[in-house]
Protein backbone atom coordinates (compact mmCIF):
# COMPACT_ATOMS: atom_id res chain seq x y z
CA UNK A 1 28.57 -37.54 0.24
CA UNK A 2 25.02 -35.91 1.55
CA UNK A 3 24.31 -32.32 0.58
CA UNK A 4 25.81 -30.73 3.82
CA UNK A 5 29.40 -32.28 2.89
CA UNK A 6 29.35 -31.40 -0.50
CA UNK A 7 28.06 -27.76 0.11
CA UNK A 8 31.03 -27.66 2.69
CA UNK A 9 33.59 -28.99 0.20
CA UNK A 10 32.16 -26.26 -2.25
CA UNK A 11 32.69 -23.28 0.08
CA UNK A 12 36.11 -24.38 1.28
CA UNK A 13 37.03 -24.65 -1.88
CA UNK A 14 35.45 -21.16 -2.72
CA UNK A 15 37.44 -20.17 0.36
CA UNK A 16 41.36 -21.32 -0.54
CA UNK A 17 40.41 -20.02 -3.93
CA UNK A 18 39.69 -16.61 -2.72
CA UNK A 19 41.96 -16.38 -0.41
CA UNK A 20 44.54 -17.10 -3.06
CA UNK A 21 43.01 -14.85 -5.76
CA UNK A 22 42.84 -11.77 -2.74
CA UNK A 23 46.16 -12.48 -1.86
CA UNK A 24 46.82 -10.62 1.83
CA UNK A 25 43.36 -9.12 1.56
CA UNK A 26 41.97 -12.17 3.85
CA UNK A 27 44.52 -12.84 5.42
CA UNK A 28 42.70 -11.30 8.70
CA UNK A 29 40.35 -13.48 9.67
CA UNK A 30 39.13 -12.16 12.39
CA UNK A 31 37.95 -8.58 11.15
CA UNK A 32 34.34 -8.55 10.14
CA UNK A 33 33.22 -8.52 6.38
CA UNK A 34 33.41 -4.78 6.20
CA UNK A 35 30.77 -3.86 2.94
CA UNK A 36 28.63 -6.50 4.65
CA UNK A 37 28.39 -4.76 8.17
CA UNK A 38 27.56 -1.50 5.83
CA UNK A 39 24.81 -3.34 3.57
CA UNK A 40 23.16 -4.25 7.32
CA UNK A 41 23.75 -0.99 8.40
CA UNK A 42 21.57 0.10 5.62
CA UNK A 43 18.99 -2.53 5.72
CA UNK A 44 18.39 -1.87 9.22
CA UNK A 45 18.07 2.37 8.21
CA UNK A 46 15.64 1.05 5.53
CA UNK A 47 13.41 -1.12 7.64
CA UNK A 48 13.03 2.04 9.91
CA UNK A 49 12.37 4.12 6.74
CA UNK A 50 9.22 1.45 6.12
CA UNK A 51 8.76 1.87 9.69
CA UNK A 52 7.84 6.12 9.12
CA UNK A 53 6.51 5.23 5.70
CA UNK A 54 3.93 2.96 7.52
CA UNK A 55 3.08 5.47 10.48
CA UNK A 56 2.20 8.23 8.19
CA UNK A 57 0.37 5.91 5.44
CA UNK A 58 3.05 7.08 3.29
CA UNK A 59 2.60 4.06 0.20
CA UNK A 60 5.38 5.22 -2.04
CA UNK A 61 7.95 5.81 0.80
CA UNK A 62 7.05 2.13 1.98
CA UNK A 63 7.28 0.49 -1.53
CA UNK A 64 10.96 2.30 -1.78
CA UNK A 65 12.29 1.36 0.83
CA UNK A 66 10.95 -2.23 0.36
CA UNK A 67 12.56 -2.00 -3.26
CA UNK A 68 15.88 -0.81 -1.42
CA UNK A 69 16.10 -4.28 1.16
CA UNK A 70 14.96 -6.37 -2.16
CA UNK A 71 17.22 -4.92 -4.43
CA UNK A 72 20.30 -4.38 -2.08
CA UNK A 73 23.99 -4.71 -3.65
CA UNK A 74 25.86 -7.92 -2.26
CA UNK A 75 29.54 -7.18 -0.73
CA UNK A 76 32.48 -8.10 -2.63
CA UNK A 77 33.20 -11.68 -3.78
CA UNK A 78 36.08 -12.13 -0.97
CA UNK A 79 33.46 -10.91 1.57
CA UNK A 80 31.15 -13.44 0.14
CA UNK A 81 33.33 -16.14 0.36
CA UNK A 82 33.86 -15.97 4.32
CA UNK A 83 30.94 -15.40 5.18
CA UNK A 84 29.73 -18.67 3.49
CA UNK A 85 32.90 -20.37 5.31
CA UNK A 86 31.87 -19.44 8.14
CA UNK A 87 27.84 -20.36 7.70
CA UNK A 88 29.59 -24.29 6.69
CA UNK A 89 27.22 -26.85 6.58
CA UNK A 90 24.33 -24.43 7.38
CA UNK A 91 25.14 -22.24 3.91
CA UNK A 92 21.58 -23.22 2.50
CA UNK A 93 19.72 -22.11 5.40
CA UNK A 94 21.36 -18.77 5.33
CA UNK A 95 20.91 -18.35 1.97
CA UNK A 96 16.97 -19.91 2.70
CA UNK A 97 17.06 -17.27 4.61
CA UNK A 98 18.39 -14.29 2.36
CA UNK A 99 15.74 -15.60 -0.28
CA UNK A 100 12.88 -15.07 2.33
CA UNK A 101 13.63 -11.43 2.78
CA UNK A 102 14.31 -11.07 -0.65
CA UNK A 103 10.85 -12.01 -1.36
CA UNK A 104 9.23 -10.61 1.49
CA UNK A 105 10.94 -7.46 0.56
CA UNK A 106 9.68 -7.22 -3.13
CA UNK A 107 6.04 -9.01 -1.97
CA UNK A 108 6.02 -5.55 0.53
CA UNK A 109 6.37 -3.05 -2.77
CA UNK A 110 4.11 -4.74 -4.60
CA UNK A 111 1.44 -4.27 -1.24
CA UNK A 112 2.43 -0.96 -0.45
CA UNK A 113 1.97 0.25 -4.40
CA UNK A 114 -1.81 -0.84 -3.47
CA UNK A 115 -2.10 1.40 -0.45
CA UNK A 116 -3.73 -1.01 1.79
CA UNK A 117 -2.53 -0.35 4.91
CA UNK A 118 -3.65 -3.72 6.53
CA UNK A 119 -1.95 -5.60 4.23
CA UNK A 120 1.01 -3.69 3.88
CA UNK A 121 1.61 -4.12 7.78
CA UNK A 122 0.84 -7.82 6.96
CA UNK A 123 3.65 -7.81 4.72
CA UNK A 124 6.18 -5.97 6.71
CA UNK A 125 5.68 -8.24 9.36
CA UNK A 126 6.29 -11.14 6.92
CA UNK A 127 9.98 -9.32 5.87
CA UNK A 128 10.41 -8.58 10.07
CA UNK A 129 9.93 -12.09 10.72
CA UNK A 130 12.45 -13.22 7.90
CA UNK A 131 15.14 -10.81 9.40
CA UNK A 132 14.29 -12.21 12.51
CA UNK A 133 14.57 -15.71 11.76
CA UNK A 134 18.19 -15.05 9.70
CA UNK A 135 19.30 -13.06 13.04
CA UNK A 136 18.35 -15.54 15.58
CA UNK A 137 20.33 -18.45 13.65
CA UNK A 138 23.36 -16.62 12.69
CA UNK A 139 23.88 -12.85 14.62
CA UNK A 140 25.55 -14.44 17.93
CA UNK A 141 27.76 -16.71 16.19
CA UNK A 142 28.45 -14.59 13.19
CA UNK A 143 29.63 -11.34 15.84
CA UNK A 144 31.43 -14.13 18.28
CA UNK A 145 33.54 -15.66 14.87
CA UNK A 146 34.00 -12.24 13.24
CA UNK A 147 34.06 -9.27 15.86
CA UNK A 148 35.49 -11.61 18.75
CA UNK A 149 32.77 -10.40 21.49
CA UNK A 150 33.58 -6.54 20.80
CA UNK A 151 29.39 -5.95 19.84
């Protein structure tokens, strides 16, 4: 069994698990992870938050925010779950993926608590590019599975 298969036996498993420890609670498939869609919400509110931090050479505001994308809370376990059933045999990649901005996140604080503004737009670009990258393999599907075309 190659990686791919075995990561997919894992998460299915994960999956009936959850779904029998959260009894009705995913039992609606089809409704988006809800604390997910509100940890985006707020990633997206902090990238913009870099985004003034950067325009007025504000270091502090930048490093904050950065801290806030690296240091986000994860949703709920159940939430968790579905959205690595649904990722399948390209779970690694997403969580490749989450690891990149992770990094790129806490590589930007670091930068920005050195106030040099070249670099510091080097490094947001580096987190931009990561969200990018996650977004462009998984946003389509993940709001065709989830929110059935209603984005």
């Amino acid at each position: 069994m190659n990686i791919s298969n075995r990561i997919g036996a894992w998460v299915a498993i994960l999956a009936l698990a959850g779904a029998g420890a959260a009894g009705g609670a995913l039992a609606d498939e089809g409704a988006a992870p809800h604390e997910f869609h509100e940890i985006m919400e707020d990633l997206g509110d902090q990238m913009v938050g870099i985004t003034e931090g950067i325009t007025h050479e504000d270091w502090i505001r930048v490093a904050e925010h950065a801290e806030a994308i690296a240091n986000h809370p994860r949703p709920p376990m159940s939430e968790r779950v579905r959205i690595m059933a649904f990722a399948g045999t390209e779970v690694a990649q997403f969580k490749k993926y989450d690891k990149e901005v992770h990094e790129a996140a806490s590589s930007l604080a670091d930068t920005a608590a050195g106030g040099d503004g070249s670099a510091v737009i080097s490094a947001f670009g580096r987190l931009q590019n990561g969200c990018l990258d996650c977004h462009a393999a998984f946003r389509s599907a993940y709001r065709e599975h989830f929110h059935s075309a209603k984005d």
